[in-house]
C-alpha atoms as a PDB file:
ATOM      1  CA  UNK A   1     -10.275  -5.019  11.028  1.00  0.00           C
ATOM      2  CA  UNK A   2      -9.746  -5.206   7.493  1.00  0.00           C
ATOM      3  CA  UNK A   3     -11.316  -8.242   5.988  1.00  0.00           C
ATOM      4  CA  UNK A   4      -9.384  -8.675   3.028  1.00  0.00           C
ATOM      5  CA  UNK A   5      -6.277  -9.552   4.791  1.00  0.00           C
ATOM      6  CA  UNK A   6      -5.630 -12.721   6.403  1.00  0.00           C
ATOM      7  CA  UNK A   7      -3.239 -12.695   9.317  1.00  0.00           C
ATOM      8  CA  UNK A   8      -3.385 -16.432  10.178  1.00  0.00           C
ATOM      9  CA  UNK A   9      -5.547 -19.250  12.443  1.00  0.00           C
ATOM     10  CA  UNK A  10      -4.895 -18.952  16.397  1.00  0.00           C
ATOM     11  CA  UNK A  11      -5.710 -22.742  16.299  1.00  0.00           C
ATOM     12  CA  UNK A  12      -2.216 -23.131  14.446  1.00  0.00           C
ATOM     13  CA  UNK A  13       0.104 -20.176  15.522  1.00  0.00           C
ATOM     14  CA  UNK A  14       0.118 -17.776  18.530  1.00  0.00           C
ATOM     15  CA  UNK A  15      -0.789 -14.066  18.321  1.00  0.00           C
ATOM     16  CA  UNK A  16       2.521 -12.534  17.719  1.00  0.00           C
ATOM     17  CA  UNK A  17       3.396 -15.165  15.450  1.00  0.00           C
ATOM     18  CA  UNK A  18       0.128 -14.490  13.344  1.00  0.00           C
ATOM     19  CA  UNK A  19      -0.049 -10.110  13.873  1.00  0.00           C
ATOM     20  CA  UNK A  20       2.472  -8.554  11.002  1.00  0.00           C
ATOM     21  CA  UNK A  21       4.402  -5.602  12.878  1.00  0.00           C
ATOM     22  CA  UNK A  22       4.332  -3.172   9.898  1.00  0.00           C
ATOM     23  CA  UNK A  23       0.301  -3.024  10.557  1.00  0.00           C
ATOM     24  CA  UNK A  24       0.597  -3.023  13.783  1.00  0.00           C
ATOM     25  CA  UNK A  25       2.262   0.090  13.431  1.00  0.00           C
ATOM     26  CA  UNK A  26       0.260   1.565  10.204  1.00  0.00           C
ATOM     27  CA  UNK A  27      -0.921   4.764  10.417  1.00  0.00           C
ATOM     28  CA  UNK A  28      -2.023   7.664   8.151  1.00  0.00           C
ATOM     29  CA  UNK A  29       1.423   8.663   7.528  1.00  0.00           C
ATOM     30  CA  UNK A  30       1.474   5.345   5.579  1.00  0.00           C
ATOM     31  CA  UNK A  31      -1.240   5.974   3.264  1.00  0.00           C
ATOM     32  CA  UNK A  32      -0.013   7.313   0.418  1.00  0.00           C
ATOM     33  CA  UNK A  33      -1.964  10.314  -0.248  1.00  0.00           C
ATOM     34  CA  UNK A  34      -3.300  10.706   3.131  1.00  0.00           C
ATOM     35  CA  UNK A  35      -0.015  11.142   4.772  1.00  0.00           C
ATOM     36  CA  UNK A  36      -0.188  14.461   2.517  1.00  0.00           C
ATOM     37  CA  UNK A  37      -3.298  15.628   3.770  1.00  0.00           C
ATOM     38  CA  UNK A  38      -3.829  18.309   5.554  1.00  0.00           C
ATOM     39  CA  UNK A  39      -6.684  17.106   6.913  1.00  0.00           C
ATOM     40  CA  UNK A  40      -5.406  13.707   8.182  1.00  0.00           C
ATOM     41  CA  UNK A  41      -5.863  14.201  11.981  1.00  0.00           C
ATOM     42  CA  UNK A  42      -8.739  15.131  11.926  1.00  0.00           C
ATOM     43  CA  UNK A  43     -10.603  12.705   9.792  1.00  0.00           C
ATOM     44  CA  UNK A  44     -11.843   9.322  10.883  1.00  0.00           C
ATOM     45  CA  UNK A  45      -9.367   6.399  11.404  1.00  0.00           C
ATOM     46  CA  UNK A  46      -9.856   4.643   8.329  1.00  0.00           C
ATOM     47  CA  UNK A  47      -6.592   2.122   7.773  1.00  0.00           C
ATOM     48  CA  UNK A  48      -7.218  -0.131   5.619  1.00  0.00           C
ATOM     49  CA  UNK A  49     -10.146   0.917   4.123  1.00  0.00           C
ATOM     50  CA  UNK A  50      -9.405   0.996   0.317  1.00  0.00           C
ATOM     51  CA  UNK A  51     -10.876  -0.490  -2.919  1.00  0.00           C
ATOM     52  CA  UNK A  52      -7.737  -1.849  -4.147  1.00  0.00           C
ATOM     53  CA  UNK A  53      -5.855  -4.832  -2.072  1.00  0.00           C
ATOM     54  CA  UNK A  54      -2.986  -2.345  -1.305  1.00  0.00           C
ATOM     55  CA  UNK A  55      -3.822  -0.831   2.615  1.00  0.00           C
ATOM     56  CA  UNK A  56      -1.354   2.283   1.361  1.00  0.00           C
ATOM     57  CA  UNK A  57      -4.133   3.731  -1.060  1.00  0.00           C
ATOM     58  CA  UNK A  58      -6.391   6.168   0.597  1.00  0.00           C
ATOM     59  CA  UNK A  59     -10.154   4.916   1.812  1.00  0.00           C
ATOM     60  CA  UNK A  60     -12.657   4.561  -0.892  1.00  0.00           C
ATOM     61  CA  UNK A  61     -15.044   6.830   0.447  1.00  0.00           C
ATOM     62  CA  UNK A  62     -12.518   9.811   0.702  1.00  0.00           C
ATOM     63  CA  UNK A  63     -13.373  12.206  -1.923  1.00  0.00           C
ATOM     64  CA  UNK A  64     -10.504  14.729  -1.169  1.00  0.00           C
ATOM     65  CA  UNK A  65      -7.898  15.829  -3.926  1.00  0.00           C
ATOM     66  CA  UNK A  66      -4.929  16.269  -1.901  1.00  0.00           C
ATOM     67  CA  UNK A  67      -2.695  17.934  -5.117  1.00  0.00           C
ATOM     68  CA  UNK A  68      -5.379  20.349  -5.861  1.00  0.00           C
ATOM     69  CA  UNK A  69      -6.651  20.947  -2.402  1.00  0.00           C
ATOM     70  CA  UNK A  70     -10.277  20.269  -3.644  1.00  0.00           C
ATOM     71  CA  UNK A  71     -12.991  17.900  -2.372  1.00  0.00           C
ATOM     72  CA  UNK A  72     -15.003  16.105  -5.409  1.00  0.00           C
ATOM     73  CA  UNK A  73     -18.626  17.212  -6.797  1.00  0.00           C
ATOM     74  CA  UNK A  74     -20.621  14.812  -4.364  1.00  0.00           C
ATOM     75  CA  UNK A  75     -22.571  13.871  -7.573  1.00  0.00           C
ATOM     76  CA  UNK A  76     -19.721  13.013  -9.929  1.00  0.00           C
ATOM     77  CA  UNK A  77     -17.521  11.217  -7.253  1.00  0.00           C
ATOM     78  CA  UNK A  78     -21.182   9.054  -6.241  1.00  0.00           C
ATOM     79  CA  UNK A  79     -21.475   8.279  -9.838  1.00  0.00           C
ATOM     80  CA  UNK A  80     -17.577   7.070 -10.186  1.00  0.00           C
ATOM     81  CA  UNK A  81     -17.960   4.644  -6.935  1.00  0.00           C
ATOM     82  CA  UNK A  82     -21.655   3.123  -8.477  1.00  0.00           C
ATOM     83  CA  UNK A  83     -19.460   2.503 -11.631  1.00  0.00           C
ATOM     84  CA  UNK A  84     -16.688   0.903 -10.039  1.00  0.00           C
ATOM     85  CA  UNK A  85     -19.782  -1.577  -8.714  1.00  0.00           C
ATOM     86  CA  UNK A  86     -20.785  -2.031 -11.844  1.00  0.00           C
ATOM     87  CA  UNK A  87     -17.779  -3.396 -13.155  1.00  0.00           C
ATOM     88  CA  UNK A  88     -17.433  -5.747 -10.178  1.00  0.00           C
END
């Protein structure tokens, strides 16, 4: 469950009122860069698990380059996610 998204109170509305469909329904193929991926079936379930508020961009953690086919230097993509901290 992601907890930047608020679906509603069950003391006000009932469950199908409060559950949006489209994430209901979300899946890899609608994350944008993992839906590329060759990898995405065989990776962890991971929807939405992003930095941003958008649940399309790919998990924060994922360190694959899905243009170039590469994964990241574990060192330089560690050091990019302590900076984003930072600046939060």
């Amino acid at each position: 469950m992601e907890r930047r998204i608020c679906h509603g109170n069950l003391r006000d509305h009932s469950l199908t009122e409060i559950i949006d469909k489209k994430l209901v329904n979300f899946s890899k193929e609608n994350v944008k860069e993992c839906k590329q991926c060759e990898f995405r079936h065989i990776c962890k379930d991971c929807r939405p698990d992003s930095i941003s508020m958008k649940i399309d961009d790919k998990p924060w953690y994922c360190s694959y380059d899905v243009e170039k086919g590469e994964w990241a230097d574990p060192d330089e993509f560690i050091g990019q996610i302590l900076a984003l901290n930072e600046q939060s």
